[in-house]
PDB file of N, CA and C in Angstrom:
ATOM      1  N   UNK A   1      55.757  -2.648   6.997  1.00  0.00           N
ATOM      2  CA  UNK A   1      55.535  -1.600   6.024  1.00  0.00           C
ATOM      3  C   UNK A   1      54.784  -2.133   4.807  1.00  0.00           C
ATOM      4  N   UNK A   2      55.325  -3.495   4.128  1.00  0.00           N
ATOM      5  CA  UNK A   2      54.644  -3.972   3.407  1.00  0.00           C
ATOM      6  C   UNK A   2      52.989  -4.122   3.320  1.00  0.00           C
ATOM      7  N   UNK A   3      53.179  -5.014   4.846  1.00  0.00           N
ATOM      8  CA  UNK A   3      51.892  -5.167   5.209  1.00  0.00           C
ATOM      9  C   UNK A   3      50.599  -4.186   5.205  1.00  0.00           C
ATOM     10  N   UNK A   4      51.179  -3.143   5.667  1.00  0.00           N
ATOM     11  CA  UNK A   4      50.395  -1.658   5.762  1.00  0.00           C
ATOM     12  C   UNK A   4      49.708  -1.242   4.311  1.00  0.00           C
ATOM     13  N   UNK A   5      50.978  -0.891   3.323  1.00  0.00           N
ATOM     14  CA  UNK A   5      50.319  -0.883   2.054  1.00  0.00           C
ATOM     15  C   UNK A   5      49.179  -2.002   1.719  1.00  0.00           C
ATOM     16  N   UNK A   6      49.325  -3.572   1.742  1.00  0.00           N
ATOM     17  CA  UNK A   6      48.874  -4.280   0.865  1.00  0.00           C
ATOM     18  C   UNK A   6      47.371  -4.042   1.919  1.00  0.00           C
ATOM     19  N   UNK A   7      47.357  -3.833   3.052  1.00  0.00           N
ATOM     20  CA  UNK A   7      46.471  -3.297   3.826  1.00  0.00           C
ATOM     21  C   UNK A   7      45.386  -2.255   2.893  1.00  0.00           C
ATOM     22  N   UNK A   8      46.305  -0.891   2.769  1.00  0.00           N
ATOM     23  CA  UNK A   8      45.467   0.236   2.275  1.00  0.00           C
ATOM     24  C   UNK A   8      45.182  -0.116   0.695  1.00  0.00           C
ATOM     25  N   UNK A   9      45.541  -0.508   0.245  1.00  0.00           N
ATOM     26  CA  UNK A   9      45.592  -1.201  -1.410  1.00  0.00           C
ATOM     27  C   UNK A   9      44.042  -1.779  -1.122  1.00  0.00           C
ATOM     28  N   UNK A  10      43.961  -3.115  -0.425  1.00  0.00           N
ATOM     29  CA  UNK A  10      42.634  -3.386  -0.360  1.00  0.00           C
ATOM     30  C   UNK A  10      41.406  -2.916   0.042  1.00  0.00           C
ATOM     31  N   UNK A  11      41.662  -2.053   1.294  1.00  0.00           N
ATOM     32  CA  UNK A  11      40.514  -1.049   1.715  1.00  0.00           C
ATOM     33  C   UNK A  11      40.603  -0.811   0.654  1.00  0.00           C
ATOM     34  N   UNK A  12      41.294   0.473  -0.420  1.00  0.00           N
ATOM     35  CA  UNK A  12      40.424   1.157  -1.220  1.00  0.00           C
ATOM     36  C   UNK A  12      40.102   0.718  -1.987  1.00  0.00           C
ATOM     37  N   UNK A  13      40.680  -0.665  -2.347  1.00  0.00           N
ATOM     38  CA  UNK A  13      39.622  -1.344  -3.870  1.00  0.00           C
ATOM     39  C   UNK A  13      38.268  -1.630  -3.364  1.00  0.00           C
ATOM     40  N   UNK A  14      38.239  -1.964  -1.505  1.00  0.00           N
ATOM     41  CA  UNK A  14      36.546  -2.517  -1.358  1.00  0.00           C
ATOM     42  C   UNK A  14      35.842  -1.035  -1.352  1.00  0.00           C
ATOM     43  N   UNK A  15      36.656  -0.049  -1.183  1.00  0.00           N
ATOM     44  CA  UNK A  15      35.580   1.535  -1.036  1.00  0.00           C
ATOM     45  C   UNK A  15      35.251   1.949  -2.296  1.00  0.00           C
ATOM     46  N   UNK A  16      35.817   1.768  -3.100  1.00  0.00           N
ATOM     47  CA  UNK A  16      35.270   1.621  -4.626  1.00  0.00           C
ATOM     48  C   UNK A  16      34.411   0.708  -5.374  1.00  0.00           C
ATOM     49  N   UNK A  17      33.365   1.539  -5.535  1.00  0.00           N
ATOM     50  CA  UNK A  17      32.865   0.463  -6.590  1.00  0.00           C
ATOM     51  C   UNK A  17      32.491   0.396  -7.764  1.00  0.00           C
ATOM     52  N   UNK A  18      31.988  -0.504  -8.607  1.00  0.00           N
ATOM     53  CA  UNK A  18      32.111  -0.617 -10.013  1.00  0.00           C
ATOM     54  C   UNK A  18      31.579   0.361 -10.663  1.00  0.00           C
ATOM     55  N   UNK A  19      30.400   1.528  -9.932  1.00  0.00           N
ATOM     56  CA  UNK A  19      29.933   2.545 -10.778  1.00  0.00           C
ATOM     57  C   UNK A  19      30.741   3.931 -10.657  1.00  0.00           C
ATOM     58  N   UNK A  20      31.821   3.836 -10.077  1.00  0.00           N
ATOM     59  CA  UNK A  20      33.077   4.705  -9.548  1.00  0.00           C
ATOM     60  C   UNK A  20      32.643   5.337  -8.741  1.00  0.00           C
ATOM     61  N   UNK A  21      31.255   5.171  -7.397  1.00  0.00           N
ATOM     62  CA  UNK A  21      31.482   6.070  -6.407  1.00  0.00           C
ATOM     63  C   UNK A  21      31.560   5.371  -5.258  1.00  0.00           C
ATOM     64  N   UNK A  22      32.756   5.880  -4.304  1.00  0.00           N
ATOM     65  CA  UNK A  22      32.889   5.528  -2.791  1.00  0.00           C
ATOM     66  C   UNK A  22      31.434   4.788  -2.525  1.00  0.00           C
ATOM     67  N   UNK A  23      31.604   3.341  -1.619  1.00  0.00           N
ATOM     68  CA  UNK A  23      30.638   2.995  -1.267  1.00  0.00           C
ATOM     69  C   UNK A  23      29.344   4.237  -0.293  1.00  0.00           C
ATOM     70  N   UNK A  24      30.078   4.637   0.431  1.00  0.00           N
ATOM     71  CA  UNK A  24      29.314   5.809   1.480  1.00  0.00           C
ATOM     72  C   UNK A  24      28.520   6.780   0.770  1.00  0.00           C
ATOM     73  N   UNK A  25      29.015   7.325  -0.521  1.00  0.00           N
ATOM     74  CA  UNK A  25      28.269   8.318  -1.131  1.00  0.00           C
ATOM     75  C   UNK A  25      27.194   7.529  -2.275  1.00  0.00           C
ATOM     76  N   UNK A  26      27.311   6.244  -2.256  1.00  0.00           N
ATOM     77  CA  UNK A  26      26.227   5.444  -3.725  1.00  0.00           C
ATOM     78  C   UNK A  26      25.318   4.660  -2.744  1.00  0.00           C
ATOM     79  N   UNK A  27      25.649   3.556  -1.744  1.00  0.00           N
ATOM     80  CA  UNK A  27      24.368   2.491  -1.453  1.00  0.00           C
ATOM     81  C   UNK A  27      24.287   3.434   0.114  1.00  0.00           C
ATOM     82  N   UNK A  28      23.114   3.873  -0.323  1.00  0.00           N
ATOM     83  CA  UNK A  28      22.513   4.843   1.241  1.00  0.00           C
ATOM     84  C   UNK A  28      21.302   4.102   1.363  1.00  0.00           C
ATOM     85  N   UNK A  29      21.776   3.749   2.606  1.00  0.00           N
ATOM     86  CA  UNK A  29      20.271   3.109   3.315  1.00  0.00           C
ATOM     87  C   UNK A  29      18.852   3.351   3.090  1.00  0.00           C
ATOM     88  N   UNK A  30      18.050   2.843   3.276  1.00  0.00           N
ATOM     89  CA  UNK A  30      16.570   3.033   3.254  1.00  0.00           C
ATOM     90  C   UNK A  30      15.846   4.253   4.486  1.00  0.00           C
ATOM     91  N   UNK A  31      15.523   5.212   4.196  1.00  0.00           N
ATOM     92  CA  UNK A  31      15.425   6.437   4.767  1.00  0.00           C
ATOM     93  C   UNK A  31      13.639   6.786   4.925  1.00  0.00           C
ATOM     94  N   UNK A  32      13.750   7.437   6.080  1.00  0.00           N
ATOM     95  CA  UNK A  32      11.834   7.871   5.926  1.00  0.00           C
ATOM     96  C   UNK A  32      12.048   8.641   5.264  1.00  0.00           C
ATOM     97  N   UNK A  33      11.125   9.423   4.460  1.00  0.00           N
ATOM     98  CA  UNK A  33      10.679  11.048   4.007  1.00  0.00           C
ATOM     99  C   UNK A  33       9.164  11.354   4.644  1.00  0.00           C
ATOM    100  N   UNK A  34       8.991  12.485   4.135  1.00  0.00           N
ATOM    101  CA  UNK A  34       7.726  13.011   4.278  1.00  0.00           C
ATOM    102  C   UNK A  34       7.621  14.279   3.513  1.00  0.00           C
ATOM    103  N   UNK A  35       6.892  14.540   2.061  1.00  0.00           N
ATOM    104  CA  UNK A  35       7.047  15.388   1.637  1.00  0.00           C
ATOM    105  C   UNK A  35       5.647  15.864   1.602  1.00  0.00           C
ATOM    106  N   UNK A  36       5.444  17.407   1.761  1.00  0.00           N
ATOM    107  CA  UNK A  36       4.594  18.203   1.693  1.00  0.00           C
ATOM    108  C   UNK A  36       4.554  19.409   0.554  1.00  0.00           C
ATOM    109  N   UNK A  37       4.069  19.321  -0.316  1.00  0.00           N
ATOM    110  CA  UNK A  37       4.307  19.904  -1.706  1.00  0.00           C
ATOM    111  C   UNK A  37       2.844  20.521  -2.311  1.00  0.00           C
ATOM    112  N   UNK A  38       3.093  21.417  -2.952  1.00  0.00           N
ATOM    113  CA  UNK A  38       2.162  22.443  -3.569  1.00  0.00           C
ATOM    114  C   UNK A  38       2.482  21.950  -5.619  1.00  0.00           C
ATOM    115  N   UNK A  39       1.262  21.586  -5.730  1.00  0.00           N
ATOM    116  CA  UNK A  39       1.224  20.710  -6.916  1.00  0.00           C
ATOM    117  C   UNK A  39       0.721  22.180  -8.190  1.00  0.00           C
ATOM    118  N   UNK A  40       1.571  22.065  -9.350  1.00  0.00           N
ATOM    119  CA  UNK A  40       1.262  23.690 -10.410  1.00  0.00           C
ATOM    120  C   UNK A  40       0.774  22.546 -11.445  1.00  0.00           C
ATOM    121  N   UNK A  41       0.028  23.199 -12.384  1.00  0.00           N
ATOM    122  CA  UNK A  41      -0.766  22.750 -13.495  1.00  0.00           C
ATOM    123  C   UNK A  41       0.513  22.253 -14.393  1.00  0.00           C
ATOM    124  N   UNK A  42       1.395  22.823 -14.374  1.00  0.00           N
ATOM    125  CA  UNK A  42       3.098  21.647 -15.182  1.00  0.00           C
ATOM    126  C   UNK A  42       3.018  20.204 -14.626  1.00  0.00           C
ATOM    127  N   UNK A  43       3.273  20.040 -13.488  1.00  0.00           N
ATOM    128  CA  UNK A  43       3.524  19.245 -12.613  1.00  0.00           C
ATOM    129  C   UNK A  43       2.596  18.210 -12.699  1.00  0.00           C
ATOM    130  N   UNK A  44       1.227  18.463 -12.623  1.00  0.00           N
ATOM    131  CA  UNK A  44      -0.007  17.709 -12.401  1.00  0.00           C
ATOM    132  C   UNK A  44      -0.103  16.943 -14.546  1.00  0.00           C
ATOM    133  N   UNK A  45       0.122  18.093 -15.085  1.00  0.00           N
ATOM    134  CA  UNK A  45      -0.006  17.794 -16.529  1.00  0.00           C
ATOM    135  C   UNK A  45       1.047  16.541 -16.973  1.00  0.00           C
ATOM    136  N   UNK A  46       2.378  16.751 -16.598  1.00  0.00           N
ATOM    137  CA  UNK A  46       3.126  15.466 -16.413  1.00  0.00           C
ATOM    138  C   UNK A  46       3.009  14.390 -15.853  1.00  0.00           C
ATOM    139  N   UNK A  47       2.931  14.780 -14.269  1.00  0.00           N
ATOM    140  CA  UNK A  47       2.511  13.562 -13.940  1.00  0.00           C
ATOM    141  C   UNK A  47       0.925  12.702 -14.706  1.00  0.00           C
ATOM    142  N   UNK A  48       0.122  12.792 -15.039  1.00  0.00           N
ATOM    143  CA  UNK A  48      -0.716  12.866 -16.055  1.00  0.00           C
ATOM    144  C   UNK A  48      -0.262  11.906 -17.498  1.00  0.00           C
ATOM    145  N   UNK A  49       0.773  12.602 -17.644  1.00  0.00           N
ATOM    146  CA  UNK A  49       1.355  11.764 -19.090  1.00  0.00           C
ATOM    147  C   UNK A  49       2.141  10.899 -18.846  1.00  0.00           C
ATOM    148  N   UNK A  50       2.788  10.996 -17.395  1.00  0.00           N
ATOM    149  CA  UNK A  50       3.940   9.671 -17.046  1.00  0.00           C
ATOM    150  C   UNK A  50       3.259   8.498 -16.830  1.00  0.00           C
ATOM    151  N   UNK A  51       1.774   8.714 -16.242  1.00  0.00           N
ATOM    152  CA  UNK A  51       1.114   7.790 -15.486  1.00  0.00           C
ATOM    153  C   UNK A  51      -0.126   6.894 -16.411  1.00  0.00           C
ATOM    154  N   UNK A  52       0.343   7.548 -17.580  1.00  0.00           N
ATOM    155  CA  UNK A  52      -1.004   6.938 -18.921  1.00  0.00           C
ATOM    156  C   UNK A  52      -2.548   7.147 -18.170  1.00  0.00           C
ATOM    157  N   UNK A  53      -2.572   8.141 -17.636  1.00  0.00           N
ATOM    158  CA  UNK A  53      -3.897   8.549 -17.011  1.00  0.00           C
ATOM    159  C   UNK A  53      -4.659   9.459 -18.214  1.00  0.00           C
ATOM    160  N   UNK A  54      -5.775   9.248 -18.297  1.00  0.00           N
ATOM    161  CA  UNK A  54      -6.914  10.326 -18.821  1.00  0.00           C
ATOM    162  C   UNK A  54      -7.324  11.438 -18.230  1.00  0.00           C
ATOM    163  N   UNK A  55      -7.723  11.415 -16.941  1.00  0.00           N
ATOM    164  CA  UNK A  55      -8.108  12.764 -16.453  1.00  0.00           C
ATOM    165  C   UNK A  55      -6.952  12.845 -15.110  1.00  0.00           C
ATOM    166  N   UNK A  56      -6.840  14.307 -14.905  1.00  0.00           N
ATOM    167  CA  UNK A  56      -6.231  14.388 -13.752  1.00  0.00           C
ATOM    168  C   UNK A  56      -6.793  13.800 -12.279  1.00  0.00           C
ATOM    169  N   UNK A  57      -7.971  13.829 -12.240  1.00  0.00           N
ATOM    170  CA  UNK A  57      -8.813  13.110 -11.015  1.00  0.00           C
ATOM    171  C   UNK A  57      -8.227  11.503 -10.939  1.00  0.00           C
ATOM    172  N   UNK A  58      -7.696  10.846 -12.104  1.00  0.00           N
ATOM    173  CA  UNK A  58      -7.463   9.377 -11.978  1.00  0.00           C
ATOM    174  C   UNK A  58      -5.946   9.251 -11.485  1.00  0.00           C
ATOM    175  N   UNK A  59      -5.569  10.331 -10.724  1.00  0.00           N
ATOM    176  CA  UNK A  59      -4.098  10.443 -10.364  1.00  0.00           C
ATOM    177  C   UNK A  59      -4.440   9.297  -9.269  1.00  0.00           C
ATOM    178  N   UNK A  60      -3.020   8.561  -8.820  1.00  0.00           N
ATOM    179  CA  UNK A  60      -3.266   8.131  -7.614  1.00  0.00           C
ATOM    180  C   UNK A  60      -2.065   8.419  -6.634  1.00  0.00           C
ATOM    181  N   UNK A  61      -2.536   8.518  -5.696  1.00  0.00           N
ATOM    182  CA  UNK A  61      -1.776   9.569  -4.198  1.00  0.00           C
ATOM    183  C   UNK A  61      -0.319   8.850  -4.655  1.00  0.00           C
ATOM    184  N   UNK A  62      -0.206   7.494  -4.037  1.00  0.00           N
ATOM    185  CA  UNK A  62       0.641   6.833  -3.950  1.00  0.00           C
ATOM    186  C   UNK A  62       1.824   6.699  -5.196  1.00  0.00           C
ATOM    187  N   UNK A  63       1.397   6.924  -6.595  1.00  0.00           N
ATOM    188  CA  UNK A  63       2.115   6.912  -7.539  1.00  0.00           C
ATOM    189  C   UNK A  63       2.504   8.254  -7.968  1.00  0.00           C
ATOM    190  N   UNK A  64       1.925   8.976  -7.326  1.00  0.00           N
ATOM    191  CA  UNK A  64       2.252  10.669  -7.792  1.00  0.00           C
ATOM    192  C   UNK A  64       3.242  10.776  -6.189  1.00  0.00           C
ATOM    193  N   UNK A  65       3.522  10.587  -5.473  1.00  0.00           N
ATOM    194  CA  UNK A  65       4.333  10.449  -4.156  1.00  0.00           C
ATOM    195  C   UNK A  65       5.515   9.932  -4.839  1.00  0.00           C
ATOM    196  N   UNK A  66       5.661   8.535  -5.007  1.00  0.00           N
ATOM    197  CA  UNK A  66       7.186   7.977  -5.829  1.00  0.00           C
ATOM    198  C   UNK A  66       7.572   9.089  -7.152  1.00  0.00           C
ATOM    199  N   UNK A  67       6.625   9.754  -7.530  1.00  0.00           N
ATOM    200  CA  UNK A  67       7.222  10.258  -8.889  1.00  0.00           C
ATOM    201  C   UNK A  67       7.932  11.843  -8.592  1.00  0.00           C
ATOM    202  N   UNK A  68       7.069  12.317  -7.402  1.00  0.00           N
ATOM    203  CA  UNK A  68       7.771  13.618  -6.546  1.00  0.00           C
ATOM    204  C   UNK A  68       8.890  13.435  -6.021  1.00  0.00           C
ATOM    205  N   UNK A  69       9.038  11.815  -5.049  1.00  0.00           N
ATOM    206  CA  UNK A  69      10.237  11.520  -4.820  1.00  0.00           C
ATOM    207  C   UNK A  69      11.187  11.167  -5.728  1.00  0.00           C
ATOM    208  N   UNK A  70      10.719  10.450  -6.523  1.00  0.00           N
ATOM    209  CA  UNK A  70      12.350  10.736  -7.704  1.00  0.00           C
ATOM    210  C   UNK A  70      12.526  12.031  -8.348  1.00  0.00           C
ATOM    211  N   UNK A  71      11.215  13.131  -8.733  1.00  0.00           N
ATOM    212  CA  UNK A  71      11.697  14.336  -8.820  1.00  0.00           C
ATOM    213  C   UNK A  71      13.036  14.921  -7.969  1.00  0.00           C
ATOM    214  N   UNK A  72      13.022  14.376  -6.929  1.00  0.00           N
ATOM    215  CA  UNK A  72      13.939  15.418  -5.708  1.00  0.00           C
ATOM    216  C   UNK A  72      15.183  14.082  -5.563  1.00  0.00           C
ATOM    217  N   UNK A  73      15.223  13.312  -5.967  1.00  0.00           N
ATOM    218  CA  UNK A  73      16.413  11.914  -5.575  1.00  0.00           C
ATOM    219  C   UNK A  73      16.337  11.639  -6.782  1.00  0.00           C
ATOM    220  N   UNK A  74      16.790  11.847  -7.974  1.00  0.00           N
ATOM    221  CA  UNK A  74      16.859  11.231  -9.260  1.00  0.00           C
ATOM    222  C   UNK A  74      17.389  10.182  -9.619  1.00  0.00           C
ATOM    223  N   UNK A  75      18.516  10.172  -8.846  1.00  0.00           N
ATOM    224  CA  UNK A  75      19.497   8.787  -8.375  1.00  0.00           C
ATOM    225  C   UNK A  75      19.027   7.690  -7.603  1.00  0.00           C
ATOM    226  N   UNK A  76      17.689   8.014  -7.101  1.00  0.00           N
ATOM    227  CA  UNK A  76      16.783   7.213  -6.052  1.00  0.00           C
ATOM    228  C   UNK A  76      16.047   6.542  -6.161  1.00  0.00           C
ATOM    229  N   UNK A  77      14.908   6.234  -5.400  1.00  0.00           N
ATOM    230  CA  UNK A  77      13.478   5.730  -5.461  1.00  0.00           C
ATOM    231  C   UNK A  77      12.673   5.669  -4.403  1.00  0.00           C
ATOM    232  N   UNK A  78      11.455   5.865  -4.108  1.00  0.00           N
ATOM    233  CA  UNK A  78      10.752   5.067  -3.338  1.00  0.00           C
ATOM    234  C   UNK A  78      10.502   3.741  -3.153  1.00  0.00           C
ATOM    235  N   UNK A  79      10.373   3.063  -1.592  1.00  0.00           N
ATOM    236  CA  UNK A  79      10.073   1.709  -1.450  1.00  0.00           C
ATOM    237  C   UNK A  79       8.937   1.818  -1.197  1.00  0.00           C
ATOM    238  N   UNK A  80       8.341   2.538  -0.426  1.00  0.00           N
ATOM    239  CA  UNK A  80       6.889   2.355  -0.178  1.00  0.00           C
ATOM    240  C   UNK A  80       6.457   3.602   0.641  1.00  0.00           C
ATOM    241  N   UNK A  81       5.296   3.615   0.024  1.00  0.00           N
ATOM    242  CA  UNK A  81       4.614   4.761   0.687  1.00  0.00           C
ATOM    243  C   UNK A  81       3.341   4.720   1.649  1.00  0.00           C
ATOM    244  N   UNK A  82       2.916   5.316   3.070  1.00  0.00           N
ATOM    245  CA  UNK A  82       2.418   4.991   3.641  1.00  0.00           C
ATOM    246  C   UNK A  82       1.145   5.935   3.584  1.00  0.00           C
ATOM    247  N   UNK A  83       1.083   6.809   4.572  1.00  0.00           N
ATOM    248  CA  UNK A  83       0.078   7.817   4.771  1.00  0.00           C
ATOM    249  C   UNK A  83       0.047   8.967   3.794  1.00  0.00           C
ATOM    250  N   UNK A  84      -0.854   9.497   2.909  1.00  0.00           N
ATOM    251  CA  UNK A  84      -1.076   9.687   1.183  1.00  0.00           C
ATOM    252  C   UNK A  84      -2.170  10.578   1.295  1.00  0.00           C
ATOM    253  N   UNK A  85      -2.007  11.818   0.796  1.00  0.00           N
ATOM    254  CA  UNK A  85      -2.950  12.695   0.601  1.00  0.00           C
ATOM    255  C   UNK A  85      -3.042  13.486  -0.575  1.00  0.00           C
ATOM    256  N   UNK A  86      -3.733  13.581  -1.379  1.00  0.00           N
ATOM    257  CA  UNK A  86      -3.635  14.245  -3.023  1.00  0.00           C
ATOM    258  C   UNK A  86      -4.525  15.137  -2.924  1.00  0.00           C
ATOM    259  N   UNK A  87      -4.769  16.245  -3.348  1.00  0.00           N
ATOM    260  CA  UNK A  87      -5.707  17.080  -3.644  1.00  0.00           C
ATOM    261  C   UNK A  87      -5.685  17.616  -4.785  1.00  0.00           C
ATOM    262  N   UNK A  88      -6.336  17.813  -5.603  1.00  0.00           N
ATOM    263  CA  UNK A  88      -6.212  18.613  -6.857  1.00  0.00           C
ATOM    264  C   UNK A  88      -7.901  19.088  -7.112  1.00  0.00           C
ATOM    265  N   UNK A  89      -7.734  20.406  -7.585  1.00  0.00           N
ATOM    266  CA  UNK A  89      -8.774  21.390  -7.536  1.00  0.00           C
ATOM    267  C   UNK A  89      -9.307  21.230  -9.210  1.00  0.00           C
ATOM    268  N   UNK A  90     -10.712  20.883  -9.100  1.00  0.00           N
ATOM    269  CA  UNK A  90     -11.310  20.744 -10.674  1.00  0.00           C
ATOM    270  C   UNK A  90     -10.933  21.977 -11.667  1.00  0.00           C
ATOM    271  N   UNK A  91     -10.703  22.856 -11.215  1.00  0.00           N
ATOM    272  CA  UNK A  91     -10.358  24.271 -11.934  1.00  0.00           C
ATOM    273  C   UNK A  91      -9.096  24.435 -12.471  1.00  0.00           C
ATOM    274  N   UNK A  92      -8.833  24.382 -13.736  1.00  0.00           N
ATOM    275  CA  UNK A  92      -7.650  24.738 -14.063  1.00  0.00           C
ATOM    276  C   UNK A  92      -7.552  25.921 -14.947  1.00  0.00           C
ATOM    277  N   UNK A  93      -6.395  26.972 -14.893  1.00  0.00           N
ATOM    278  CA  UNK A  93      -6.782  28.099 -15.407  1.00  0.00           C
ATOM    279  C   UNK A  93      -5.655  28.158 -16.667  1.00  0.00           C
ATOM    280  N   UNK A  94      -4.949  27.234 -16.998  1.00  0.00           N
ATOM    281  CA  UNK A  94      -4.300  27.609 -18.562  1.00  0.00           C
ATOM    282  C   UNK A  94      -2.777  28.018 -17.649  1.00  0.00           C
ATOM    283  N   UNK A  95      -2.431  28.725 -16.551  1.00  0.00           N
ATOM    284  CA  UNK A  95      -1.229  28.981 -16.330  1.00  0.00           C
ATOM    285  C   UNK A  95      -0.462  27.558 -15.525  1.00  0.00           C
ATOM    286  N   UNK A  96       0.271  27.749 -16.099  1.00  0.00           N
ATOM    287  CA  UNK A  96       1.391  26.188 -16.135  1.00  0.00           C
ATOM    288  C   UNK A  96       1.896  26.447 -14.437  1.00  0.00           C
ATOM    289  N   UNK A  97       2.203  27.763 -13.739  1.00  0.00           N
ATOM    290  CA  UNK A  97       2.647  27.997 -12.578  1.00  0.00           C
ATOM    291  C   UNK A  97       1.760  28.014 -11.438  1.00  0.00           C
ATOM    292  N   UNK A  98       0.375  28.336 -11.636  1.00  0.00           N
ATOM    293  CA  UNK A  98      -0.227  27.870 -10.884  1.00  0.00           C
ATOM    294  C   UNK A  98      -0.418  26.875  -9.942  1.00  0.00           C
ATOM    295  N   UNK A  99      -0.471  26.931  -9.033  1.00  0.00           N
ATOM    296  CA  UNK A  99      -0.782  26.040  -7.768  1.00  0.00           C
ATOM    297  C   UNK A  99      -2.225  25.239  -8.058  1.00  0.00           C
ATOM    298  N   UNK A 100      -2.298  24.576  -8.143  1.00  0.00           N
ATOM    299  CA  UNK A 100      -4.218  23.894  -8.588  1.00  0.00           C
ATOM    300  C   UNK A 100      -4.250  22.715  -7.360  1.00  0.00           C
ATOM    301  N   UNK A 101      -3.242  21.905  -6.899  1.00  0.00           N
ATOM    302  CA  UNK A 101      -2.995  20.716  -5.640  1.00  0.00           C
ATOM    303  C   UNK A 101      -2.421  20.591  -4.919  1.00  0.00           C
ATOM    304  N   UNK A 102      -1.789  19.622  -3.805  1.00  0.00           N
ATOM    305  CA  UNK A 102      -1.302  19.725  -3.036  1.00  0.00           C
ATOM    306  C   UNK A 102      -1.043  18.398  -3.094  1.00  0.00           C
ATOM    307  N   UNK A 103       0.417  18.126  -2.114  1.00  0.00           N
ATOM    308  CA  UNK A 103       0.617  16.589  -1.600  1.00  0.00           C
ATOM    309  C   UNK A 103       0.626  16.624  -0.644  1.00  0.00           C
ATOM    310  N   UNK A 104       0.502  15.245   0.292  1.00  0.00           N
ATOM    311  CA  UNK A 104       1.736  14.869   1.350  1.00  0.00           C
ATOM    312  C   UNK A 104       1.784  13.436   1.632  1.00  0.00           C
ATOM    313  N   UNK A 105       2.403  13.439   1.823  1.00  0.00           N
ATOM    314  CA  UNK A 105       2.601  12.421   1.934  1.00  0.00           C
ATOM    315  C   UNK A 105       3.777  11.280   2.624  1.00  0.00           C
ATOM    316  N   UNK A 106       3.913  10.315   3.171  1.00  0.00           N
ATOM    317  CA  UNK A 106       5.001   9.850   4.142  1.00  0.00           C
ATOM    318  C   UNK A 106       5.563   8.275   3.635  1.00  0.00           C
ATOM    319  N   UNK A 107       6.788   8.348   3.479  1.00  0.00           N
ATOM    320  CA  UNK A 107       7.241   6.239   3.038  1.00  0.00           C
ATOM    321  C   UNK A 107       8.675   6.631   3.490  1.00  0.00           C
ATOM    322  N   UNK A 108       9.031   5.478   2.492  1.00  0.00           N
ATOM    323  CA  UNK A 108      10.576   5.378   2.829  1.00  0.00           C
ATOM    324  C   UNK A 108      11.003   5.149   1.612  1.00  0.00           C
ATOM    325  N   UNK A 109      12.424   5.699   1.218  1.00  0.00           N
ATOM    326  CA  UNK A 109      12.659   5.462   0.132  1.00  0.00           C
ATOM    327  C   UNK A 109      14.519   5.445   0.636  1.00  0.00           C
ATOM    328  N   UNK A 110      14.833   4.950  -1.012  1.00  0.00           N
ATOM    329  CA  UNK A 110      16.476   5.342  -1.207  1.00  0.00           C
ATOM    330  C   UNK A 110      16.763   6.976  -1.660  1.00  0.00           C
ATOM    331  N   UNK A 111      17.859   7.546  -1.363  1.00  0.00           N
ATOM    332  CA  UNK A 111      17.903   8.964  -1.915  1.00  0.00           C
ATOM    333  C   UNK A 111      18.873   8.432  -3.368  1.00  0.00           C
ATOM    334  N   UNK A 112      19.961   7.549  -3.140  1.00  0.00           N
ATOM    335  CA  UNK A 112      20.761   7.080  -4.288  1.00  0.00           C
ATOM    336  C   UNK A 112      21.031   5.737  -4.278  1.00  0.00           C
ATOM    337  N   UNK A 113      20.772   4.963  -5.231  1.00  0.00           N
ATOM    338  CA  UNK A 113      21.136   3.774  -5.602  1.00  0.00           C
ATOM    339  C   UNK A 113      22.402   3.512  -6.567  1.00  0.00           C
ATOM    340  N   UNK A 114      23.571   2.485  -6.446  1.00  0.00           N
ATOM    341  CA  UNK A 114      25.044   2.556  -7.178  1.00  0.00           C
ATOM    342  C   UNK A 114      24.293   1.365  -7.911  1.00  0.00           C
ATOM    343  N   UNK A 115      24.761   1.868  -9.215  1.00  0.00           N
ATOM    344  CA  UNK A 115      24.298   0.884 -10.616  1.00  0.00           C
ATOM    345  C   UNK A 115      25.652   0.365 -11.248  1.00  0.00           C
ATOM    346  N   UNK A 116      26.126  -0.659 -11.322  1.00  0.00           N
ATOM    347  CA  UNK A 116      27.004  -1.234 -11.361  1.00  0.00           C
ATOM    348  C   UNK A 116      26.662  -1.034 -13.192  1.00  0.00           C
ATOM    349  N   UNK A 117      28.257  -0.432 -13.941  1.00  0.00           N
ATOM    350  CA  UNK A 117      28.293   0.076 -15.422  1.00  0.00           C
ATOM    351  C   UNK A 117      28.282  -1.109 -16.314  1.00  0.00           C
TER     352      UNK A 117
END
């Protein structure tokens, strides 16, 4: 009986970890994605200012891909990105909702990483 407890005592100290979530729900494996996304003049304008870029044309596929993917995994990241497609249309019309680009793009990333407090 003893044994049993000092048993479950230790499982759950190793299923815990220092950033208080269950190991299973914090260090998630390295995962494919593939996201296919419709890029609005908000979106493109930020990414823009995250990226210390001058014009929107100096976007690059690959760094606007990791920045969509932590849009959607905030807790996450990309490791690397493979096959990369950007489009963005010279025309911009002043509305922030507009559609003006497109992505897609394919890597692998984390969805959540556990950050030890």
């Amino acid at each position: 009986m003893r044994l049993q407890l000092l048993l479950a005592a230790a499982t759950a100290a190793v299923l815990t970890t220092a950033c208080g979530y269950r190991v299973d729900d914090c260090d998630q494996p390295s995962q494919g994605f593939t996201l296919a996304e419709d890029l609005d003049e908000q979106t493109i304008d930020r990414l823009v200012q995250q990226n210390d870029v001058i014009d929107r044309l100096d976007l690059e596929c690959g760094v606007v891909c990791e920045s969509i993917y932590l849009d959607q995994n905030p807790r996450g990241g990309a490791q690397s990105v493979g096959a990369c497609e950007l489009t963005i249309d010279g025309e911009f019309t002043g509305d922030p909702e507009a559609i003006v680009g497109s992505l897609y793009c394919e890597g692998r990333g984390i969805p959540q990483f556990c950050f030890d407090a």
